[in-house]
Protein backbone atom coordinates (compact mmCIF):
# COMPACT_ATOMS: atom_id res chain seq x y z
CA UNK A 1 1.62 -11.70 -12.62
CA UNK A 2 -2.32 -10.47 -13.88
CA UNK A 3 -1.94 -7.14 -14.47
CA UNK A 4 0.18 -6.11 -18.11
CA UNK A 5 -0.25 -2.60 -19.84
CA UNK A 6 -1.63 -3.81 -23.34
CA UNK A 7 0.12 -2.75 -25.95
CA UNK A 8 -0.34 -3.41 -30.07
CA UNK A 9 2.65 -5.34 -31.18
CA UNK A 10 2.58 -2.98 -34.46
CA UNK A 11 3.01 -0.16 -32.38
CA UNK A 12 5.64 -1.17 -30.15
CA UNK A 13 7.80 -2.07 -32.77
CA UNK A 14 7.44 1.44 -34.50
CA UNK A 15 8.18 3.01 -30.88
CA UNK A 16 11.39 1.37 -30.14
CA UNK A 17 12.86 1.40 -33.17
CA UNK A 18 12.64 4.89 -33.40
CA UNK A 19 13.57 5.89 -29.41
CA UNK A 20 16.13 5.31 -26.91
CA UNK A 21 14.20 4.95 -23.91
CA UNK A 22 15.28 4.29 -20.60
CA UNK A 23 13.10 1.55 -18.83
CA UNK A 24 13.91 2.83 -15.43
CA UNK A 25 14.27 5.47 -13.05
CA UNK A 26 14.51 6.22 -9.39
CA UNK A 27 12.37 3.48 -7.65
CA UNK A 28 10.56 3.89 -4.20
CA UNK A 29 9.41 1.72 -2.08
CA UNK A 30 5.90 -0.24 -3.71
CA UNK A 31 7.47 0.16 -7.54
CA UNK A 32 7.94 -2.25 -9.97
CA UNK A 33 11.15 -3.48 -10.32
CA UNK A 34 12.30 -2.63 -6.53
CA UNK A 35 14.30 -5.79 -5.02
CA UNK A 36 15.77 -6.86 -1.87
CA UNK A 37 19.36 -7.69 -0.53
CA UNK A 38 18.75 -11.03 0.83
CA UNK A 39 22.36 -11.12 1.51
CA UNK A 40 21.52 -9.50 4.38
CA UNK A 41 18.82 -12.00 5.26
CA UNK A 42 19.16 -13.15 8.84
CA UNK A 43 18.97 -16.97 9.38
CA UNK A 44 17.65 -16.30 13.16
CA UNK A 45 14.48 -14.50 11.29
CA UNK A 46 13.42 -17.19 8.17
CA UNK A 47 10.17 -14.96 8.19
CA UNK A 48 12.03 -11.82 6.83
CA UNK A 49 11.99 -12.82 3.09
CA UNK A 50 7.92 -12.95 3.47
CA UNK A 51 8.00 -9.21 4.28
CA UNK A 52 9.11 -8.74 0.52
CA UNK A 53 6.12 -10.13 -0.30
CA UNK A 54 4.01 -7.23 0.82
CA UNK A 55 2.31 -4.79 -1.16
CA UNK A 56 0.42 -4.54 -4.73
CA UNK A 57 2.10 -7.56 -6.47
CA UNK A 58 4.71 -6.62 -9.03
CA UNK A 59 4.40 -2.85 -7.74
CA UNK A 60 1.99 -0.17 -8.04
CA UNK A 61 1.82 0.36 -12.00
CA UNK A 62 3.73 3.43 -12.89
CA UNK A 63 1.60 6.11 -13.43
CA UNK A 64 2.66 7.10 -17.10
CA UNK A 65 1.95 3.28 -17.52
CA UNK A 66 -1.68 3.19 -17.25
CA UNK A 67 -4.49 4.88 -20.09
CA UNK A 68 -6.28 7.75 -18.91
CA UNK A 69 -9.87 6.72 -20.65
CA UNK A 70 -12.02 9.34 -19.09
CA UNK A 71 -12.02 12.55 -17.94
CA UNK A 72 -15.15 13.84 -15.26
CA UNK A 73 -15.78 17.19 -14.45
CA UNK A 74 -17.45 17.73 -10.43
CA UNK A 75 -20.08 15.96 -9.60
CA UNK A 76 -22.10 13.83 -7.18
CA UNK A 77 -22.03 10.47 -6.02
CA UNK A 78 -24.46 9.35 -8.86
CA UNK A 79 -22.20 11.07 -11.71
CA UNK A 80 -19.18 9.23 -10.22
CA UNK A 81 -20.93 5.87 -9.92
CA UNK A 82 -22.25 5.89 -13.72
CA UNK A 83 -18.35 6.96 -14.57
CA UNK A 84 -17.20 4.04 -13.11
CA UNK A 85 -19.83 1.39 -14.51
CA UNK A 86 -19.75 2.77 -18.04
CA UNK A 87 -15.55 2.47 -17.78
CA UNK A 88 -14.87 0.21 -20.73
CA UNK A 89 -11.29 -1.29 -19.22
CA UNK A 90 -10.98 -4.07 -21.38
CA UNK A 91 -9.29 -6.00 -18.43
CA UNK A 92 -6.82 -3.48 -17.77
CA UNK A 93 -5.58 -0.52 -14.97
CA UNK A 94 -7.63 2.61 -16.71
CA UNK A 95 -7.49 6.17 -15.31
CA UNK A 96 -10.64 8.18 -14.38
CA UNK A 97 -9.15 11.56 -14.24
CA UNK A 98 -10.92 13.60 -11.73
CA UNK A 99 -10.69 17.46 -12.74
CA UNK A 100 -10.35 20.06 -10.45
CA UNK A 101 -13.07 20.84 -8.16
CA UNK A 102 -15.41 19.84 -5.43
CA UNK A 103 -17.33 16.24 -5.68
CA UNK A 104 -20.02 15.25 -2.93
CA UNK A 105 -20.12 12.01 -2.09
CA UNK A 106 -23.17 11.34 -0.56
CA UNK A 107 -23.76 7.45 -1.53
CA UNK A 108 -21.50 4.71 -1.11
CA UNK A 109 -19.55 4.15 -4.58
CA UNK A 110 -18.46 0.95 -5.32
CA UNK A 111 -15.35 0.36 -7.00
CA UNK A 112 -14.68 -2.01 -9.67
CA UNK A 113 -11.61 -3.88 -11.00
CA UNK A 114 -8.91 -2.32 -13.04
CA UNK A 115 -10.29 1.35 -12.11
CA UNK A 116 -8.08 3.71 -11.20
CA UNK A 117 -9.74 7.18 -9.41
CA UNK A 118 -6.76 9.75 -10.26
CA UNK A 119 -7.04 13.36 -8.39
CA UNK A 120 -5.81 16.23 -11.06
CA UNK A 121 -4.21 17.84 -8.51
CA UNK A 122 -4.08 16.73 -4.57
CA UNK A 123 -5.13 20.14 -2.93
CA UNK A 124 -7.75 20.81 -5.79
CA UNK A 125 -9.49 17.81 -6.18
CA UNK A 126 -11.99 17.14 -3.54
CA UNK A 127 -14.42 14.57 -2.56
CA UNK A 128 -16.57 15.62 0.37
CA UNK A 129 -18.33 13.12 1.62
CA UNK A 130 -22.05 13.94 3.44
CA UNK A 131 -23.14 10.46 3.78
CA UNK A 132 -25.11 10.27 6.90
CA UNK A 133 -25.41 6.89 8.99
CA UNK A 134 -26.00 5.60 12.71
CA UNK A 135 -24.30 3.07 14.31
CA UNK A 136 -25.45 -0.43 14.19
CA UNK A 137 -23.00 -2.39 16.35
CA UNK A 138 -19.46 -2.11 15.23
CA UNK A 139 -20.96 -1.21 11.66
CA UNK A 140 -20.11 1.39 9.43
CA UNK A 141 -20.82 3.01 6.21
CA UNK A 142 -18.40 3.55 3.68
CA UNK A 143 -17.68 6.35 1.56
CA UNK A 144 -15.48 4.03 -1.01
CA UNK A 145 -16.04 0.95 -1.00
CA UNK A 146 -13.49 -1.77 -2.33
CA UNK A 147 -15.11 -5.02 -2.41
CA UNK A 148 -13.98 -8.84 -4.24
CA UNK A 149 -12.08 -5.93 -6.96
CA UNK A 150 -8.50 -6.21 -7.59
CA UNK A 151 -5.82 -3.14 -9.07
CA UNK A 152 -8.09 -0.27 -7.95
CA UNK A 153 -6.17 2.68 -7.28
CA UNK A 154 -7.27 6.11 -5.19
CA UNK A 155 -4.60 8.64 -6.29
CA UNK A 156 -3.77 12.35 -5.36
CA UNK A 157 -7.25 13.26 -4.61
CA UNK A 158 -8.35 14.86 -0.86
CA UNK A 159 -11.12 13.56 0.74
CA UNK A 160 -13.21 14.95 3.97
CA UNK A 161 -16.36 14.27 5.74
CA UNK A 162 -18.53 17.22 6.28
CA UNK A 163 -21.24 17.05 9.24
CA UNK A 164 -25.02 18.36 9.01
CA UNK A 165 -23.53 21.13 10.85
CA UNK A 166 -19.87 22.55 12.18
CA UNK A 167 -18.60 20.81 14.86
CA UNK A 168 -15.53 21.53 16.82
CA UNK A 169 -13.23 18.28 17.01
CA UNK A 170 -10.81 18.41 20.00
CA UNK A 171 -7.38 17.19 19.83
CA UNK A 172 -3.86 18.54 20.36
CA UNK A 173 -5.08 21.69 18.91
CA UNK A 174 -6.93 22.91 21.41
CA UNK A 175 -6.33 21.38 24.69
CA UNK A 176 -3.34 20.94 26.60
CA UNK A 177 -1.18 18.14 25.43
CA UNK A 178 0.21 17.48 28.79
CA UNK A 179 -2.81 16.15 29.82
CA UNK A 180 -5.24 13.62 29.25
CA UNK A 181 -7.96 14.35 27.22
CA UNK A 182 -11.04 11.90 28.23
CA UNK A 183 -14.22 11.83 26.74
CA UNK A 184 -13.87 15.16 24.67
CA UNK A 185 -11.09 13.91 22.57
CA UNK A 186 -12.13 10.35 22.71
CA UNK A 187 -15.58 10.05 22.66
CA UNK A 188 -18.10 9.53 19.99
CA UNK A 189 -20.94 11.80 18.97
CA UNK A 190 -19.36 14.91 19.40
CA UNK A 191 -22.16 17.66 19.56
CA UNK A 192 -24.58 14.95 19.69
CA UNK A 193 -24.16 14.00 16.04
CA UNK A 194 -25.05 10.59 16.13
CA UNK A 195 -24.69 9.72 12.05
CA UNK A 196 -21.05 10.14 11.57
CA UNK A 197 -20.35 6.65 11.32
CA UNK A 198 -19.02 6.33 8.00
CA UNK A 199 -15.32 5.56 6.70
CA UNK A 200 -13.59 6.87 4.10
CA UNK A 201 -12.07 3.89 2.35
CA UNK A 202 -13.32 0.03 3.59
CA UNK A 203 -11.57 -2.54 1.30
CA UNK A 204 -12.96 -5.84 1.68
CA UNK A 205 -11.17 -9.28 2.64
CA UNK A 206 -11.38 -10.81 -1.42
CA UNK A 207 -9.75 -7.18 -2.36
CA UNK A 208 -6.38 -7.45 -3.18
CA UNK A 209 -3.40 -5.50 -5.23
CA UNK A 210 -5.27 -1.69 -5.02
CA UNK A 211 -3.58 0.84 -3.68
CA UNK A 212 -4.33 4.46 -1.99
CA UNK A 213 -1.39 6.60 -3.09
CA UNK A 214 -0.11 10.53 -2.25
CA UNK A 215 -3.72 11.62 -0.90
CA UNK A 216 -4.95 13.55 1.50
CA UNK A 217 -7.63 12.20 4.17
CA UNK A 218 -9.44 14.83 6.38
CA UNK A 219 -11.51 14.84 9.30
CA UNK A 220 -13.10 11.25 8.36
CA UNK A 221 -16.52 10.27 10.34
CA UNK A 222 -15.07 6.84 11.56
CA UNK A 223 -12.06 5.03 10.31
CA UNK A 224 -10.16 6.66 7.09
CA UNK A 225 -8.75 3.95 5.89
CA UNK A 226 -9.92 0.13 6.98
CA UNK A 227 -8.11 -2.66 5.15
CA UNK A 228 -9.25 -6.64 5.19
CA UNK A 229 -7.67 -7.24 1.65
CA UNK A 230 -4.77 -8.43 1.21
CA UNK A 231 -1.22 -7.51 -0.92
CA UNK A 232 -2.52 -3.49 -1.01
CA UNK A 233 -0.11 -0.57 -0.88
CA UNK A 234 -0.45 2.77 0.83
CA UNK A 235 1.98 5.23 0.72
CA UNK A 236 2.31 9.00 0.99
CA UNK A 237 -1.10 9.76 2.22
CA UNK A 238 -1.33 12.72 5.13
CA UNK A 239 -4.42 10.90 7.79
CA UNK A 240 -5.55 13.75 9.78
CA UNK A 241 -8.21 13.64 12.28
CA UNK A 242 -11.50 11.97 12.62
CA UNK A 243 -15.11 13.04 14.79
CA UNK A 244 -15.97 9.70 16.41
CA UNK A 245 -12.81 8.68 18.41
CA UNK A 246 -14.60 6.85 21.02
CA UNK A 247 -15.24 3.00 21.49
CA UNK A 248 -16.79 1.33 18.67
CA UNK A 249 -16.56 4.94 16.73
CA UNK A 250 -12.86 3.51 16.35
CA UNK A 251 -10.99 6.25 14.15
CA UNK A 252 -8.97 3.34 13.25
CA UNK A 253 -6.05 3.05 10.61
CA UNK A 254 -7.41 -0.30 10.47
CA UNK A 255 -5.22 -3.38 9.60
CA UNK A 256 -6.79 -6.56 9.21
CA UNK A 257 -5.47 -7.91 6.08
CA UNK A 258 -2.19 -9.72 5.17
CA UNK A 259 0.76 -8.59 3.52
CA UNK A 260 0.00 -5.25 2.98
CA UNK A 261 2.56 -2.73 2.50
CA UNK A 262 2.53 0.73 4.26
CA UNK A 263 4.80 3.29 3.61
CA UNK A 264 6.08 6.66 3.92
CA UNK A 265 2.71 7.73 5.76
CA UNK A 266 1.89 10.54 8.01
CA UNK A 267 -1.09 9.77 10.54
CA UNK A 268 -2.01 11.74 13.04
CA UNK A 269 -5.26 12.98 15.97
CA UNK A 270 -6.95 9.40 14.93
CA UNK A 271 -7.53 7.00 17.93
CA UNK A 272 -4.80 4.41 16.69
CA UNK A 273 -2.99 2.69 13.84
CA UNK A 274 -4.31 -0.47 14.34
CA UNK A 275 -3.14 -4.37 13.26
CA UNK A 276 -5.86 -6.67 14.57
CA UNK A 277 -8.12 -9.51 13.61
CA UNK A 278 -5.49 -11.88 11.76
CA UNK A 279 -3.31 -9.72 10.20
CA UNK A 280 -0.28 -11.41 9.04
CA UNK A 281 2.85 -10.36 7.26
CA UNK A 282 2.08 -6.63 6.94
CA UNK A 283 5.01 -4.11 6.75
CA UNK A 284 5.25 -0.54 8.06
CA UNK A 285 7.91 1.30 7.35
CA UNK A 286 9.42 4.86 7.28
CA UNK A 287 6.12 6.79 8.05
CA UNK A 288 5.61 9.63 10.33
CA UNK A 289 2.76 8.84 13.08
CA UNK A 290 1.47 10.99 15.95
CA UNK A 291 -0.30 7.91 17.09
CA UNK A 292 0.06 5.14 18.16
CA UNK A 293 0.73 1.65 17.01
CA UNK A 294 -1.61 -0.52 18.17
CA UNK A 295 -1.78 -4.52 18.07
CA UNK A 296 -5.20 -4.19 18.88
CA UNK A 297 -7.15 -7.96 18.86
CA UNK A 298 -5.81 -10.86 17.64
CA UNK A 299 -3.78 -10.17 14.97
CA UNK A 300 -1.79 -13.44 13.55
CA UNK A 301 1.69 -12.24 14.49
CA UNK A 302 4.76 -11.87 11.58
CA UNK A 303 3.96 -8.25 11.05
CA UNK A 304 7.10 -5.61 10.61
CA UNK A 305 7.35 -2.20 12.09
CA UNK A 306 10.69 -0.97 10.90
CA UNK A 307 12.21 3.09 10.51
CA UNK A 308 9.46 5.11 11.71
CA UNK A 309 8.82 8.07 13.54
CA UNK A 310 6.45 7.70 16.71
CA UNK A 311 5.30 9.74 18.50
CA UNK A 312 2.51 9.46 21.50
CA UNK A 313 1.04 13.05 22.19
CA UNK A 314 0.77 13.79 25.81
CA UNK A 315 -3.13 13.99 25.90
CA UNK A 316 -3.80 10.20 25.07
CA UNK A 317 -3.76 8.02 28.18
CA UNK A 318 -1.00 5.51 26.45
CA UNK A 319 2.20 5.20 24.76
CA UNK A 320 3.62 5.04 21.14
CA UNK A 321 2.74 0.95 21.43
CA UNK A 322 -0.12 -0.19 22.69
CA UNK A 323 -2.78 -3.22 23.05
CA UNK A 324 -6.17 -3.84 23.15
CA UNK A 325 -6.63 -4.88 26.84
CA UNK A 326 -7.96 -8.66 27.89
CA UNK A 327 -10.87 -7.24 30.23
CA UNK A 328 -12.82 -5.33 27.01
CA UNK A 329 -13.06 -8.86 25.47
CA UNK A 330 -9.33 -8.08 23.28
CA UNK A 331 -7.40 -10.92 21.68
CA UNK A 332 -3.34 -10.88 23.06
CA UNK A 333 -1.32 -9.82 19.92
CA UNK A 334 0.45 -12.41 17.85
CA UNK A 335 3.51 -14.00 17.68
CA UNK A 336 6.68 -12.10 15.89
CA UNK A 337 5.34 -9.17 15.60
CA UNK A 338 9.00 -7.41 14.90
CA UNK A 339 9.70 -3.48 16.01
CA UNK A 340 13.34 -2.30 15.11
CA UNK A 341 14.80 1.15 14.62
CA UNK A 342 11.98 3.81 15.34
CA UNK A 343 12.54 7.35 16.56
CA UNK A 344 10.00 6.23 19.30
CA UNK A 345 8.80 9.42 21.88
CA UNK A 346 5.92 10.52 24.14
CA UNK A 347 3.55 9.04 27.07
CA UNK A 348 4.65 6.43 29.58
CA UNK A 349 8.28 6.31 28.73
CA UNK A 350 7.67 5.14 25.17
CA UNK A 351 11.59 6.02 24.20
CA UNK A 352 13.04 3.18 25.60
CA UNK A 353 12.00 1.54 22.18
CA UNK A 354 13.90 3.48 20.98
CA UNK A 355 17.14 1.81 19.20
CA UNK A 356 18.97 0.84 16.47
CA UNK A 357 20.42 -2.27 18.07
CA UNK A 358 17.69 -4.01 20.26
CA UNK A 359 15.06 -5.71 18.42
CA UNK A 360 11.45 -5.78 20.06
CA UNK A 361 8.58 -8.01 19.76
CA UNK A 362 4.76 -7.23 20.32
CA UNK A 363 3.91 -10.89 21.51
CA UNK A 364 1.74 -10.40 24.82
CA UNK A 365 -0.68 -7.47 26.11
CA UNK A 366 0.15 -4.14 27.20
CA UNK A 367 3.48 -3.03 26.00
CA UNK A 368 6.09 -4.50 23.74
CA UNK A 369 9.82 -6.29 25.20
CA UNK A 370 13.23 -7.23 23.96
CA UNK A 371 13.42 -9.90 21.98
CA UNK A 372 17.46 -9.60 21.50
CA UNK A 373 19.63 -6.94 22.27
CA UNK A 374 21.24 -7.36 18.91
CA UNK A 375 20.42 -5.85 15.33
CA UNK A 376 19.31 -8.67 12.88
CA UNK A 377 22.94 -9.72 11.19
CA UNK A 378 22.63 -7.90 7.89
CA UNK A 379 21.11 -4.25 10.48
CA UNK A 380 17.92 -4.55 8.59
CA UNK A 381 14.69 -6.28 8.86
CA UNK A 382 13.37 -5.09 4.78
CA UNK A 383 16.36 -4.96 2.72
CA UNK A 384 14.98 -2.84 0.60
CA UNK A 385 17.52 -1.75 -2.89
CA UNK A 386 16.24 2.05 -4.11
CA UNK A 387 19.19 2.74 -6.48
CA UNK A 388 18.96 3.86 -9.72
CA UNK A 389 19.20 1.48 -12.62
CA UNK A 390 18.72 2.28 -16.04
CA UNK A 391 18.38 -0.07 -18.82
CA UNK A 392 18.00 1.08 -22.31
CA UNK A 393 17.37 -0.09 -25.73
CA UNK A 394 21.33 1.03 -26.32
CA UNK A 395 22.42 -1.43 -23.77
CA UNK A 396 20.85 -3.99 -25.90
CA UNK A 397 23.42 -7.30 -26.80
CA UNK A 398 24.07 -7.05 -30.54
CA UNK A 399 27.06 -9.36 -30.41
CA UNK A 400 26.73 -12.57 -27.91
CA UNK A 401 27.19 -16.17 -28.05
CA UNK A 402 23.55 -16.26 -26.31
CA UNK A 403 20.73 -17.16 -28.55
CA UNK A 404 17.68 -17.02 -27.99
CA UNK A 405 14.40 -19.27 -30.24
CA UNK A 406 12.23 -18.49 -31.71
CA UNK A 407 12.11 -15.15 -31.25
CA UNK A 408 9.12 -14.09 -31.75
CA UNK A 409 7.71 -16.28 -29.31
CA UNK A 410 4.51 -17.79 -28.34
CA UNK A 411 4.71 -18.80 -24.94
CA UNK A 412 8.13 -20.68 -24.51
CA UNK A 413 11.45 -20.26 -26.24
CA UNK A 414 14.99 -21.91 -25.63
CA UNK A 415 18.01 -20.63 -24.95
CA UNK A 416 21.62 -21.51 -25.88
CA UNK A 417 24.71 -21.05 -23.78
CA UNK A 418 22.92 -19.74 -20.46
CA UNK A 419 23.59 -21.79 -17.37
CA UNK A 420 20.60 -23.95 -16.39
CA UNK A 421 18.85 -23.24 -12.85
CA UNK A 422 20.44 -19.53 -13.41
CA UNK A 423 17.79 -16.31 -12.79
CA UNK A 424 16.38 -14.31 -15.82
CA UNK A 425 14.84 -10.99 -15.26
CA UNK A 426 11.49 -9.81 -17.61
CA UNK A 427 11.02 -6.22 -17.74
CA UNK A 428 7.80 -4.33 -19.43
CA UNK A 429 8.88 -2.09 -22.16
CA UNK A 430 8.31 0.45 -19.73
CA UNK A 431 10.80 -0.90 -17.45
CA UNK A 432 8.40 -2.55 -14.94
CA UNK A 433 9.97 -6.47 -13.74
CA UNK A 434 7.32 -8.31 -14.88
CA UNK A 435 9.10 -11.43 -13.54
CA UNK A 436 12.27 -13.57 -12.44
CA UNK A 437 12.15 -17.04 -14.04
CA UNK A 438 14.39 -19.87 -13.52
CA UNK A 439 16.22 -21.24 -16.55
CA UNK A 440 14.51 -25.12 -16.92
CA UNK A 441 15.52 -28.23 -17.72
CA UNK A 442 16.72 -28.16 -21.81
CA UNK A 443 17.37 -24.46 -21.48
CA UNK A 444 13.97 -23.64 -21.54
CA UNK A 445 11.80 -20.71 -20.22
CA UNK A 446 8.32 -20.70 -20.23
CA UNK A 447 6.37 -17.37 -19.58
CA UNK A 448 2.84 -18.25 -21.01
CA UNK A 449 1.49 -17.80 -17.50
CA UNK A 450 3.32 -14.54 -16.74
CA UNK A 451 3.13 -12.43 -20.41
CA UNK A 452 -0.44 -12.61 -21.45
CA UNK A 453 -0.22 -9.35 -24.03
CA UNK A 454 1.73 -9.21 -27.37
CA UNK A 455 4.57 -7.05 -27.73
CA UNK A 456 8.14 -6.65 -27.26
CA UNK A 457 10.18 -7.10 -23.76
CA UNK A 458 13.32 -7.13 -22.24
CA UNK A 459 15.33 -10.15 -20.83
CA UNK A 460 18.01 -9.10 -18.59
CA UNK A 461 20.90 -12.17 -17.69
CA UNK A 462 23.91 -11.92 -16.50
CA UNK A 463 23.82 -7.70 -17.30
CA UNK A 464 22.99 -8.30 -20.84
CA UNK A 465 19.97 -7.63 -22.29
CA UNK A 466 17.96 -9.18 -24.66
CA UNK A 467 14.78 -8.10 -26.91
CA UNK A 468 12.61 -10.67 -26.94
CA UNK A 469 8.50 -10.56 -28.83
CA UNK A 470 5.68 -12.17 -27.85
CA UNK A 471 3.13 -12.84 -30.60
């Protein structure tokens, strides 16, 4: 695990000895500490366990976990950038707080590592992005730009592009949604504004563990979000609408990236929500789209689309799952590429995926088909466990025959009377699993590679706890 919350031992020690706190609370889907059922792992899927996998890497940090270390007032582009350079993080997640207000974003900023852009507020922070830029090929420009960064996070903030001039975007707004749209809803150029081509977010392929979390992303040039990283989360962000819906224009979701996690979206009047171009163990699950899913070109098959709403409007010329299509040069999607459980509706009869027994698979052009015409064995695909657990410094073993040396630790410590080849749990002190280590041979666990920060943590085994201090 790379990312820990640094913390001086000195005052740790002062904190908990003078709290009860409780480590924690309701999880949702892309926290630390979630975990998965695998009793309901089905043997005639050995994939499923690789969907767990997906996502920022031991969660997206808790948001009370990570330092706010500056605070920027509206600005431009070149106020933002210098914010972000001049961030000391010291190797760590650190919080630009964004205050209230209007910023224009009219250069590319580049991200950097360990930089987290945090909105104030969702409706009242806004980034309006003017950058202007033509087409070159399949090219575009990006407004942010995540590239070879890792743990970058883009939190409750609103972003929307604004043109040289007001253009009217058609869509199921203003045209009947019984029919099909053509050119004026899925064309580029709209008002013969040929430098729209710009994306909101682009996150590069050696990008990995950022996340874009509970923001809002308006009326975007080209794509709004286009992913090539790998192990990123995205979840509860409203995608609404882009200008240049027409070939190459794209208005893509874009996935083309591996294990990334999306969740609890809401997408809709893009062209698609696309998984293309080698994408590999990504998971969708329990968003809301008015678009469709798309396996667009070549994607590398093993990706999950599990308990989501889907809906294709009326004025598109195809249905909630689509392809890209062999004559326009398209790669066939991939192999496994598992649908289950949607509330599937709209164009070309796209409810008959529709169930919560069959299980479909997106493995050949056009349209999806049954793969088996019964639920996996444990009626999930992501056996994902949200309850609440609390751990606290009460629960804390004062009276065991466990022991635990020494204590303070360096890297590795013994213990006595724990079964070897049994699972220990790590937890941050602010209840974050850093880690689940198997007890060695000679009853001995070694986390020098996991805890790289001093201070104190919590060992959980057999629903006991244990303090335990690094030094």
């Amino acid at each position: 695990m790379k990312i820990k919350k640094s913390i001086k031992y000195i005052t740790i020690f002062l904190f908990v000895v003078s709290n009860v706190i409780t480590l924690t609370a309701q999880l949702n889907i892309g926290d630390p500490g979630v975990t998965f059922d695998n009793t309901k792992n089905d043997p005639k899927y050995p994939f499923m366990q690789e969907w767990q996998k997906s996502g920022v890497e031991g969660g997206v940090p808790l948001r009370n976990s990570i330092p706010i270390k500056k605070e920027l007032n509206p600005t431009n582009s070149d106020g933002l950038q210098n914010a972000i350079d001049n961030l000391n993080t010291n190797g760590e997640p650190s919080v630009i707080l964004l205050k209230n207000g209007t910023y224009t974003i009219d250069k590319t900023i580049q991200l950097k590592s360990n930089v987290v852009l945090r909105g104030e507020s969702r409706e009242n922070v806004k980034l309006n992005v003017t950058i202007r830029y033509q087409r070159q090929r399949f090219e575009h420009k990006g407004a942010l730009v995540l590239d070879d960064v890792e743990y970058v996070g883009i939190e409750n903030l609103t972003m929307e592009y604004i043109p040289e001039k007001a253009i009217t975007i058609y869509d199921d707004r203003n045209v009947d949604r019984n029919k099909w749209c053509g050119d004026r809803c899925f064309g580029n150029d709209p008002d013969g504004i040929k430098n729209m081509y710009v994306s909101f977010v682009m996150i590069e392929k050696k990008s990995e563990n950022c996340w874009i979390d509970s923001c809002t992303l308006k009326n975007s040039g080209s794509n709004p979000i286009n992913i090539n990283g790998n192990h990123n989360t995205f979840r509860n962000n409203f995608v609404d609408a882009a200008y240049n819906k027409g070939g190459g224009g794209a208005a893509y979701y874009a996935i083309n990236g591996d294990y990334n996690l999306i969740v609890n979206e809401r997408v809709r009047r893009i062209r698609h929500f696309a998984i293309q171009v080698g994408a590999k163990y990504n998971v969708v699950y329990d968003c809301d789209f008015e678009v469709d899913i798309n396996f667009h070109n070549g994607d590398d098959g093993f990706n999950l689309i599990e308990n989501n709403k889907i809906k294709s409007e009326q004025w598109r010329s195809w249905g909630a799952f689509a392809s890209g299509g062999s004559q326009f040069g398209h790669k066939s999607p991939g192999k496994n590429n598992i649908i289950f459980n949607n509330e599937v509706s709209g164009k070309n009869n796209s409810e008959r995926f529709s169930s919560v027994t069959k299980v479909f698979v997106f493995d050949q052009y056009s349209n999806p088909r049954e793969l088996s015409p019964n639920p996996p064995s444990g009626g999930t695909f992501y056996p994902v466990v949200l309850d609440v657990t609390t751990l606290s410094t009460e629960d804390l073993v004062k009276d065991t025959t466990v022991k635990i040396y020494p204590n303070p630790f360096t890297a590795e410590f013994t213990v006595k009377n724990m079964e070897e080849n049994s699972v220990v749990q790590v937890f941050s002190i602010n209840g974050r699993l850093i880690v689940e280590k198997k007890i060695e041979e000679g009853n001995k666990i070694d986390l020098g590679n996991e805890l790289r920060s001093r201070g104190i943590y919590f060992l959980r085994y057999n629903s006991q706890t244990f303090k335990i201090v690094k030094e």
